[in-house]
Protein backbone atom coordinates (compact mmCIF):
# COMPACT_ATOMS: atom_id res chain seq x y z
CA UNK A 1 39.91 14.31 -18.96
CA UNK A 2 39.43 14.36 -15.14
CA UNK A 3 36.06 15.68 -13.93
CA UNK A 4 36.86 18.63 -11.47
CA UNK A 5 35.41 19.03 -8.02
CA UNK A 6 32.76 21.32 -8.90
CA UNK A 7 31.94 19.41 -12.09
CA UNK A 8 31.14 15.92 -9.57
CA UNK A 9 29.31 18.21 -7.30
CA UNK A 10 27.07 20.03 -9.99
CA UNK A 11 26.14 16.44 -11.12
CA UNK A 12 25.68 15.02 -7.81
CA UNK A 13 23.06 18.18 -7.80
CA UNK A 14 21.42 18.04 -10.82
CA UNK A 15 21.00 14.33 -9.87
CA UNK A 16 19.44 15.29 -6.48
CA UNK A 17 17.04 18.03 -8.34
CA UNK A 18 15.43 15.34 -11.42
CA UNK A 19 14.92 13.28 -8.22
CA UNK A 20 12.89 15.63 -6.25
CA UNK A 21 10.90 16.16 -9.78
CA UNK A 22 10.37 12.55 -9.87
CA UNK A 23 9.45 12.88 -6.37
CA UNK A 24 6.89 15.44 -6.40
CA UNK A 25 5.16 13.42 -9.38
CA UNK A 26 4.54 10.76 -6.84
CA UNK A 27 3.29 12.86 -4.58
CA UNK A 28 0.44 14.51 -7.06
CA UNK A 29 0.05 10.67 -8.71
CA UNK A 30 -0.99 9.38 -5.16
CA UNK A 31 -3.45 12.04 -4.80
CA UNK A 32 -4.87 11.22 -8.03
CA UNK A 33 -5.17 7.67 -7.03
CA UNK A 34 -6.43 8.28 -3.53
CA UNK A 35 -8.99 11.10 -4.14
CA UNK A 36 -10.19 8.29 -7.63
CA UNK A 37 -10.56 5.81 -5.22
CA UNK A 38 -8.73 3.48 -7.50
CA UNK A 39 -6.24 1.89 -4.36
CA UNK A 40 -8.80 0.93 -2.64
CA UNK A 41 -10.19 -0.91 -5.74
CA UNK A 42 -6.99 -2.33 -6.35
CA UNK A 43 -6.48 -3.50 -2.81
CA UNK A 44 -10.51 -4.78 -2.70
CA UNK A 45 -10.28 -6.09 -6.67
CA UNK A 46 -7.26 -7.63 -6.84
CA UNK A 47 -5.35 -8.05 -10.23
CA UNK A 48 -7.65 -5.38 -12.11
CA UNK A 49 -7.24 -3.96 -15.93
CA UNK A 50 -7.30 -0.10 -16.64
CA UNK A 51 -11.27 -0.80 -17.83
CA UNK A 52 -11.89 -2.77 -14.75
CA UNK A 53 -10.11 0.07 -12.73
CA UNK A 54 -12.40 2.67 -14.29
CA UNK A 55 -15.84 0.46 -14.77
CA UNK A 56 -15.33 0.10 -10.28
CA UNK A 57 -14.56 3.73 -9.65
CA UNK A 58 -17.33 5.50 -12.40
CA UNK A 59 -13.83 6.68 -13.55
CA UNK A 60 -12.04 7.11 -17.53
CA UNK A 61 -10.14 4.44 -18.82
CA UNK A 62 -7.54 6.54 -21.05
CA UNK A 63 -6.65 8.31 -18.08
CA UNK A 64 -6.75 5.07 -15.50
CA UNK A 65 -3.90 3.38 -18.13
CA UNK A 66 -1.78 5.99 -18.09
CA UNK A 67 -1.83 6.65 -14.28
CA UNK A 68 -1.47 2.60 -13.98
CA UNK A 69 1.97 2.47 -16.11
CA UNK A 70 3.07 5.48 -14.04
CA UNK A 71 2.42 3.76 -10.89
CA UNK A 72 4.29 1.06 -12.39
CA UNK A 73 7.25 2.89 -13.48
CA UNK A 74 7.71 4.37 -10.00
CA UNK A 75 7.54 1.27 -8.36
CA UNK A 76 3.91 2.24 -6.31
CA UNK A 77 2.41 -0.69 -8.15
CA UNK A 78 2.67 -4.19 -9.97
CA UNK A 79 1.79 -5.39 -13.16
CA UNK A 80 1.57 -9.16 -13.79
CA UNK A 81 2.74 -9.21 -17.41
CA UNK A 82 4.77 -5.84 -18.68
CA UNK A 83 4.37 -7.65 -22.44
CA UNK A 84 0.58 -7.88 -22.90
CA UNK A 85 -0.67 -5.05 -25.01
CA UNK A 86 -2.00 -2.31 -22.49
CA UNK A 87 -5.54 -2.89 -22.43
CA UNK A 88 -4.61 -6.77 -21.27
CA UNK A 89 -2.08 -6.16 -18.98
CA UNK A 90 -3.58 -6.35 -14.78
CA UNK A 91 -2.37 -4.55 -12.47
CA UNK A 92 -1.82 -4.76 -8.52
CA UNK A 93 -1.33 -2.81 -5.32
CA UNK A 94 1.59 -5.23 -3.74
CA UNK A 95 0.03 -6.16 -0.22
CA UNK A 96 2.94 -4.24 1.73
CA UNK A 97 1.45 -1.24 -0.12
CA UNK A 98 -2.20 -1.44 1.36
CA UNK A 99 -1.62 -0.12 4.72
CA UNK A 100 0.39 2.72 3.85
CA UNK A 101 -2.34 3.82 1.30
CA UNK A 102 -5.56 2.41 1.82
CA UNK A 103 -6.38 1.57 5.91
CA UNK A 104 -7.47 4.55 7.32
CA UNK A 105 -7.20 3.42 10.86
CA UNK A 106 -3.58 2.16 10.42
CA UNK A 107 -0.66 4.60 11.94
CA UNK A 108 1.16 3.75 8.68
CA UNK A 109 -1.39 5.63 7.00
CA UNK A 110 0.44 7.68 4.59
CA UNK A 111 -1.95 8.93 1.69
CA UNK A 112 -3.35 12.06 3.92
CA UNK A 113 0.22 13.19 4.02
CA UNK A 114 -0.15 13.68 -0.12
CA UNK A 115 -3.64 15.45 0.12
CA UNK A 116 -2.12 17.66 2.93
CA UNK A 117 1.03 18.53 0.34
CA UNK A 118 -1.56 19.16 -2.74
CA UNK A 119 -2.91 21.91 0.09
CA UNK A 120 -0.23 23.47 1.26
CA UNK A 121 0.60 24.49 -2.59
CA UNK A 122 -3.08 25.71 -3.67
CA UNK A 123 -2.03 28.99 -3.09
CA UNK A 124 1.40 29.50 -4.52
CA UNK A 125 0.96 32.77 -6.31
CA UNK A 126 -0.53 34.31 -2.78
CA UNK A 127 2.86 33.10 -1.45
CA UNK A 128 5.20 34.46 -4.04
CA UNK A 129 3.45 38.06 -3.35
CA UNK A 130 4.19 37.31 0.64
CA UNK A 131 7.54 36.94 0.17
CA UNK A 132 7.73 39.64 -2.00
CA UNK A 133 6.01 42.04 0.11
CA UNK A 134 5.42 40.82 3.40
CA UNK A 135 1.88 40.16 5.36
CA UNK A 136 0.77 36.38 5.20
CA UNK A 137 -1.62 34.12 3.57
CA UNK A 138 -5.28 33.23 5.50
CA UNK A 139 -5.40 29.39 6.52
CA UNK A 140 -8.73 29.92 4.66
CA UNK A 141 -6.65 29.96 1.25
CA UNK A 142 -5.51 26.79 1.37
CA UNK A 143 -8.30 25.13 1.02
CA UNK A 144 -10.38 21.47 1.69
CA UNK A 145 -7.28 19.39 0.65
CA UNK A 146 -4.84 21.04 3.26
CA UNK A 147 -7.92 20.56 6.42
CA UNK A 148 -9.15 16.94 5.19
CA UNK A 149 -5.19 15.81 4.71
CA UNK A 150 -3.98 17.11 7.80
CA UNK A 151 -7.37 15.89 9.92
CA UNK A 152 -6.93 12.52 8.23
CA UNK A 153 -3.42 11.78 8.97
CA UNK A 154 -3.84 12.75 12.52
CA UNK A 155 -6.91 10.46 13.08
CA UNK A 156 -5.45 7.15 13.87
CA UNK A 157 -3.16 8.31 16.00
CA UNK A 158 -5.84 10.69 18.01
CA UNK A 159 -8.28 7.97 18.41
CA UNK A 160 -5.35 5.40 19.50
CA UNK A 161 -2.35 7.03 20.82
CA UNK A 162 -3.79 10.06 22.78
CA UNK A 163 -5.53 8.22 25.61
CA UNK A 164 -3.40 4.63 25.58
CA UNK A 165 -0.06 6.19 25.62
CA UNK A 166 0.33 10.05 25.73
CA UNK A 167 -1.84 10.88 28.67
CA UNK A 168 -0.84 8.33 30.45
CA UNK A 169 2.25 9.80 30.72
CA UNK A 170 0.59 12.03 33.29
CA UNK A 171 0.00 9.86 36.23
CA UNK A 172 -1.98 12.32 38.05
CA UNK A 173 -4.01 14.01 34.43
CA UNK A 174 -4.90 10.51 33.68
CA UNK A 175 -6.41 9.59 37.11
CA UNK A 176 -8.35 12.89 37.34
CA UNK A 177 -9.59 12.30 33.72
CA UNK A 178 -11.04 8.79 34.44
CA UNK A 179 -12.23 10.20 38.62
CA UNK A 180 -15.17 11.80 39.02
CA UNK A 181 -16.78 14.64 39.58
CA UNK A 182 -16.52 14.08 35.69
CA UNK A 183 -13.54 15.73 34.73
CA UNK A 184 -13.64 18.61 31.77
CA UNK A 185 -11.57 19.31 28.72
CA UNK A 186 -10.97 21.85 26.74
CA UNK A 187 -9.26 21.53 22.82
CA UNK A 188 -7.58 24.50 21.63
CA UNK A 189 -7.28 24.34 17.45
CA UNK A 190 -9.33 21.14 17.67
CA UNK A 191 -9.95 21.30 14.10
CA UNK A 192 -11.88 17.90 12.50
CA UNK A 193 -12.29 16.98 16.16
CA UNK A 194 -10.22 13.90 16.58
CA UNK A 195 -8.69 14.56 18.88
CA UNK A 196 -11.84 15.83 21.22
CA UNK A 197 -13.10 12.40 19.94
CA UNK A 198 -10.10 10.60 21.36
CA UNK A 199 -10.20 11.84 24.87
CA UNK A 200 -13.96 11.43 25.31
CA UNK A 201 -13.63 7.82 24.14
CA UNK A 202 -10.35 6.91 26.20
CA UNK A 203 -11.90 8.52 29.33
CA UNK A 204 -15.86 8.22 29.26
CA UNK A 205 -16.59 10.48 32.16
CA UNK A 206 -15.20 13.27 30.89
CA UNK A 207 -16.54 16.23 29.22
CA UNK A 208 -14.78 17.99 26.29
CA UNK A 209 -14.90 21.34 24.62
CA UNK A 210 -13.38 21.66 21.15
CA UNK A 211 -12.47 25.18 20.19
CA UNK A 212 -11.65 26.39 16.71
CA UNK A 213 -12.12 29.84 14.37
CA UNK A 214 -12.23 27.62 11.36
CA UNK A 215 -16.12 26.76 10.77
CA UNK A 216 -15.32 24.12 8.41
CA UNK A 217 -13.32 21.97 10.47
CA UNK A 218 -16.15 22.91 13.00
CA UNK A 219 -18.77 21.85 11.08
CA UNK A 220 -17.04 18.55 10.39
CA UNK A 221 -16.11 17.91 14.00
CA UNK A 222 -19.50 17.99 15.02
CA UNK A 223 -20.27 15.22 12.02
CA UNK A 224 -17.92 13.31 13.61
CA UNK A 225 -18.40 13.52 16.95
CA UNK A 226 -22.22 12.48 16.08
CA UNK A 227 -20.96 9.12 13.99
CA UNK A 228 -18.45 8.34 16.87
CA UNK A 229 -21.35 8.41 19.85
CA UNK A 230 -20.05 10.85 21.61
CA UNK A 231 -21.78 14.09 20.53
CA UNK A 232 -23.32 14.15 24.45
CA UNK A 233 -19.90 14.73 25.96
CA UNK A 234 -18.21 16.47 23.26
CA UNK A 235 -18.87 19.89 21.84
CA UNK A 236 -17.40 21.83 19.71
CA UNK A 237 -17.93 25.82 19.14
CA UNK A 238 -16.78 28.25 16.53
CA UNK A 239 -15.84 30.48 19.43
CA UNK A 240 -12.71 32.46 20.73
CA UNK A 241 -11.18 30.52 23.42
CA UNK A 242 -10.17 33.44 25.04
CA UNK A 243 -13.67 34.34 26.50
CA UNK A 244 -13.48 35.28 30.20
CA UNK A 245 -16.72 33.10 30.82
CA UNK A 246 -14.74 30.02 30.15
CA UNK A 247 -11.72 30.63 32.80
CA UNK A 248 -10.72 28.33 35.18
CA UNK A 249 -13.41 25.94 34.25
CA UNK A 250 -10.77 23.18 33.12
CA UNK A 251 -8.69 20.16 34.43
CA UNK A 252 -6.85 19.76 31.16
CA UNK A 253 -6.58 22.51 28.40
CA UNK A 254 -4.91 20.95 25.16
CA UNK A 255 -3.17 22.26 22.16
CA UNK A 256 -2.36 19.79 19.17
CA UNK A 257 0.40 21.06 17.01
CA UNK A 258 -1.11 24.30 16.08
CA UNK A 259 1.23 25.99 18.73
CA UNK A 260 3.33 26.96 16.01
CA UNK A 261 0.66 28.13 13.56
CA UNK A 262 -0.53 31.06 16.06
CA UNK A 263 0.43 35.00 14.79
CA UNK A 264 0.12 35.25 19.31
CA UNK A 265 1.62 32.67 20.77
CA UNK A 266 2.47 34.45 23.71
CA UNK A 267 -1.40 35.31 23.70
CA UNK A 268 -2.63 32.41 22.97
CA UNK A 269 -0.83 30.28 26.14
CA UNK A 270 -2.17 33.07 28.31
CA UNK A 271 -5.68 32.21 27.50
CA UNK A 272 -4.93 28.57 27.74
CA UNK A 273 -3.47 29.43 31.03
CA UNK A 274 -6.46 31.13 32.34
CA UNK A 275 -8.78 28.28 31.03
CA UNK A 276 -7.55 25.73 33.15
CA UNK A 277 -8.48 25.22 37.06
CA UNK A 278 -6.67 25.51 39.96
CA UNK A 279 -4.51 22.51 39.56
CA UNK A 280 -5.22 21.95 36.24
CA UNK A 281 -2.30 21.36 33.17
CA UNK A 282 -2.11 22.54 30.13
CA UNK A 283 -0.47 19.73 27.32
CA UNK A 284 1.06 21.41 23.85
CA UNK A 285 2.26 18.92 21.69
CA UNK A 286 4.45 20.31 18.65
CA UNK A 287 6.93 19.16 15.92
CA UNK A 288 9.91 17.32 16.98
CA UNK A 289 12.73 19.42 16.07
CA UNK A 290 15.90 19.88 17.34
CA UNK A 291 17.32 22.06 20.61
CA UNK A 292 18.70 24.57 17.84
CA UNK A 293 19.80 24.60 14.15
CA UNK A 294 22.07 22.28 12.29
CA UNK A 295 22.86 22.50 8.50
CA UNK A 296 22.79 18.34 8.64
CA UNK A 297 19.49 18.22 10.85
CA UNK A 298 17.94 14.79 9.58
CA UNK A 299 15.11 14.19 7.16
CA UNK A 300 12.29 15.03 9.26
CA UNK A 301 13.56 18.61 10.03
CA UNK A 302 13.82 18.95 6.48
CA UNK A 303 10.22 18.03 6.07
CA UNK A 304 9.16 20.53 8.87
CA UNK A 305 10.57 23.53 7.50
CA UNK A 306 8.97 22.58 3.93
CA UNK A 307 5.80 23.03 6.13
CA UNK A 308 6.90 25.99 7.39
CA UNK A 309 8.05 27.92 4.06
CA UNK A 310 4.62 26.74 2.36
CA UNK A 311 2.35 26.40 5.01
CA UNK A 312 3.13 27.19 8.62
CA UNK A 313 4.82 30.72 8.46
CA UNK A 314 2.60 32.67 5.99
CA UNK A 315 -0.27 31.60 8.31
CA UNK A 316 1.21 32.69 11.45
CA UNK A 317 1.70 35.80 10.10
CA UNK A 318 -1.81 36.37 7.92
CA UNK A 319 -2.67 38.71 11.36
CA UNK A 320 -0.52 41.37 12.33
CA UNK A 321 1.32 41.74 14.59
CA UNK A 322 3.04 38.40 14.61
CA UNK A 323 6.04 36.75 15.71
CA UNK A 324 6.10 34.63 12.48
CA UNK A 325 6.82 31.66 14.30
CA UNK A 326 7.31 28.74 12.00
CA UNK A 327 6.68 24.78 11.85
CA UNK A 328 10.18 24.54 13.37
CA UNK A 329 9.33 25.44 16.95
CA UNK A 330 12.34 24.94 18.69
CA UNK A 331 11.77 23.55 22.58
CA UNK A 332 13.62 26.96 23.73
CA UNK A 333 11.36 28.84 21.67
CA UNK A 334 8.33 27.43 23.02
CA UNK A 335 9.77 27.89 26.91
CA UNK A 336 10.36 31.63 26.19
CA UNK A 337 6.89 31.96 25.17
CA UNK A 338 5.66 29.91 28.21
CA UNK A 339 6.78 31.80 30.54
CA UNK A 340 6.37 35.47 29.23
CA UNK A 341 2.76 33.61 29.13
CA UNK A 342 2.76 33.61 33.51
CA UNK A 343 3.64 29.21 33.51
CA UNK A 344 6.41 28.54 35.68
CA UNK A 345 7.53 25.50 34.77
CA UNK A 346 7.60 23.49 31.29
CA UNK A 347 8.27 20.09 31.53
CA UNK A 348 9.27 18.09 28.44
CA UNK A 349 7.46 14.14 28.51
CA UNK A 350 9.12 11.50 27.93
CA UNK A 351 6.90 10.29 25.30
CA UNK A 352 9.07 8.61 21.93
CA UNK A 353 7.64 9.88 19.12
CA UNK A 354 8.77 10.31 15.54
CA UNK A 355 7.38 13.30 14.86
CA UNK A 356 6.10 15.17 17.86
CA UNK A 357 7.29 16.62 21.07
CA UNK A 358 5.08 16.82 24.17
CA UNK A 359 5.21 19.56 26.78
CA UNK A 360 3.39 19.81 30.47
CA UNK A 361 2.90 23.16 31.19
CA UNK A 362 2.51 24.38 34.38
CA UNK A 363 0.25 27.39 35.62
C-alpha cells in the first residue's frame, strides 16, 4: 500500500524529533566530558583506557566507560579496537576534534557553547511558570554554567578579534584609541571582562571602565584583568552605568551583545549616549539576524531564537516594565530604539561575521 502524504511527512518528523534527542545527548555528554576534564586528557594522553581516563582526571571508571562508548557511538571519539573486551579497548580524541573542544584560545572553540546550553536550561520549571503567567526569570537563576559558558566562548574572539579587526573598522575610533591624551573606555554589560581586557591590550594607552550589575562576573573580571597585566588600566565596578558623574567622560562607550538582554533598551542607549564625549561613538554589537522574519531563516536564526525562548526573553523581561525584546534583535528594531534614544544616525559596519552584527551609533 502507498504511504500517503501526511504519512511521509509524519515520518520525515518523527525522524527529525529522535534526532534532536540524539542531539541534545551530545550536548549534555560534552559537558560531562569538558567540566571531567577527560578531553583534555585524551588530547594530552593519547590512546587512553577508561581506568587510565579516570586514574588522570581523580575521576570513576564505571562511569568514564560508559561515557567513552557513548562518545564512540556518536562519532565525538575513536576507539582503536571496537572487539577488545571494554576494559582493554583505548580510546582517542581524533586530532580534528582538539581544537573544537580542548584549545581555549582557538575561535573554533566550541565546548563553552555546551556549558552555556546546560545554563540556559537550569531553570526550566521558573520558565514554564513565565509562560504560564507572565513576569520573567532573574539572569541570577541561571546560574555559573550559563556566565562561565557564555564568558568562555566569547574570550578568544575578545582578546583577538576586537582590536585587530572590529575597531579597526573605525578609522577615526581606532586612531583616537591608540593617540594620546590616553583615550578612555567605557564597557557596558562587560561581564567576565574580556572584552575590557581586549581593548586595553590592543590599544595600551587607553583606559577602560567595565560596567556590570552582575557581581559575579564582576568579581571574575577583576581576576582576570589582574592575570592578564592590565588591572592598572582596566577597572571594573558593580555600578549603574547610568550615574550622572560618569557623563561625557568617554571616547568610546561599548555594548557586547547584551543589547538585546535589556528590559530598557530605549533607557539603556540613552545612558550610553550621555556617557560618551563630545565626539565620541558608541559601538553595539548584536546577533546577526535577518532585516525581518522568514519561516526558512537559516540555521543560525534558528539557534538565536532557542536563546531567546530559554534565555534571552525571560531575562529581558525579569524587570517590569519591559519591551521583552528577544535574542532576535532585528537591525530595524535596534534603529527604532536608537533614535527614540536622541542618536541620529546608526550606521551598520561592514564587518563579516558569522554570528554578530556591528552598529556605530552616532550621538
Amino acid at each position: 500500500m502507498a504511504t500517503s502524504a501526511i504519512e511521509q511527512e509524519r515520518d520525515a518528523f518523527v525522524g527529525r524529533l529522535l534526532k534532536s534527542v540524539a542531539g541534545a545527548f551530545d550536548v549534555f555528554s560534552v559537558y560531562l566530558g569538558d567540566q571531567l576534564g577527560w578531553y583534555r586528557a585524551l588530547a594530552e594522553g593519547g590512546e587512553l583506557t577508561s581506568a587510565e581516563l579516570a586514574a588522570r582526571t581523580s575521576s570513576q571508571e564505571r562511569y568514564a566507560r560508559e561515557w567513552l562508548e557513548q562518545q564512540v557511538v556518536a562519532g565525538i571519539l575513536a576507539v582503536k579496537d571496537e572487539t577488545l573486551p571494554s576494559s582493554e579497548r583505548r580510546y582517542r580524541l581524533p586530532a580534528g576534534h582538539v581544537e573544537p573542544l580542548v584549545d581555549n584560545d582557538s575561535l573554533n572553540y566550541l565546548a563553552p557553547l555546551f556549558q552555556l546550553f546546560v545554563g540556559a536550561v537550569r531553570p526550566l520549571p521558573q520558565l514554564v511558570e513565565a509562560y504560564r503567567h507572565g513576569g520573567g526569570v532573574p539572569f541570577a537563576e541561571y546560574g555559573a554554567d550559563l556566565r562561565e559558558g557564555q564568558a568562555a566562548l566569547n574570550r578568544p574572539a575578545f582578546l583577538q578579534q576586537l582590536p585587530q579587526e572590529w575597531l579597526a573598522a573605525m578609522p577615526d575610533v581606532h586612531a583616537r584609541l591608540q593617540d594620546s591624551p590616553p583615550a578612555r573606555v567605557a564597557d557596558f554589560g562587560c561581564g567576565f571582562g574580556w572584552s575590557s581586557i581586549g581593548l586595553a591590550q590592543g590599544y595600551p594607552t587607553a583606559r577602560v571602565d567595565g560596567f556590570d550589575l552582575d557581581e559575579p562576573s564582576i568579581a571574575r573580571a577583576i581576576e582576570n584583568a589582574r592575570q592578564h597585566g592590565v588591572a592598572d588600566r582596566v577597572h571594573f565596578q558593580v555600578r549603574d552605568a547610568g550615574d550622572l558623574a560618569l557623563a561625557g567622560q568617554y571616547d568610546l562607550v561599548t555594548a557586547f551583545e547584551c543589547v538585546h538582554d535589556l528590559s530598557d533598551p530605549v533607557g539603556a542607549l540613552r545612558t550610553m549616549r550621555r556617557l560618551a564625549a563630545e565626539g565620541g561613538t558608541v559601538l553595539i554589537m548584536d546577533e546577526r539576524v535577518g532585516d525581518q522574519f522568514a519561516a526558512k531563516a537559516g540555521d543560525v536564526e534558528s539557534m538565536m531564537y532557542g536563546w531567546s525562548i530559554l534565555h534571552c526573553l525571560p531575562v529581558g523581561l525579569a524587570d517590569p516594565p519591559a519591551v521583552g525584546t528577544g535574542t532576535v534583535m532585528r537591525a530595524g528594531t535596534l534603529r527604532g530604539y536608537a533614535l527614540e534614544a536622541g542618536f541620529h544616525e546608526v550606521e551598520v559596519l561592514p564587518i563579516d561575521n558569522f554570528f554578530f552584527q556591528f552598529y556605530r551609533l552616532h550621538p
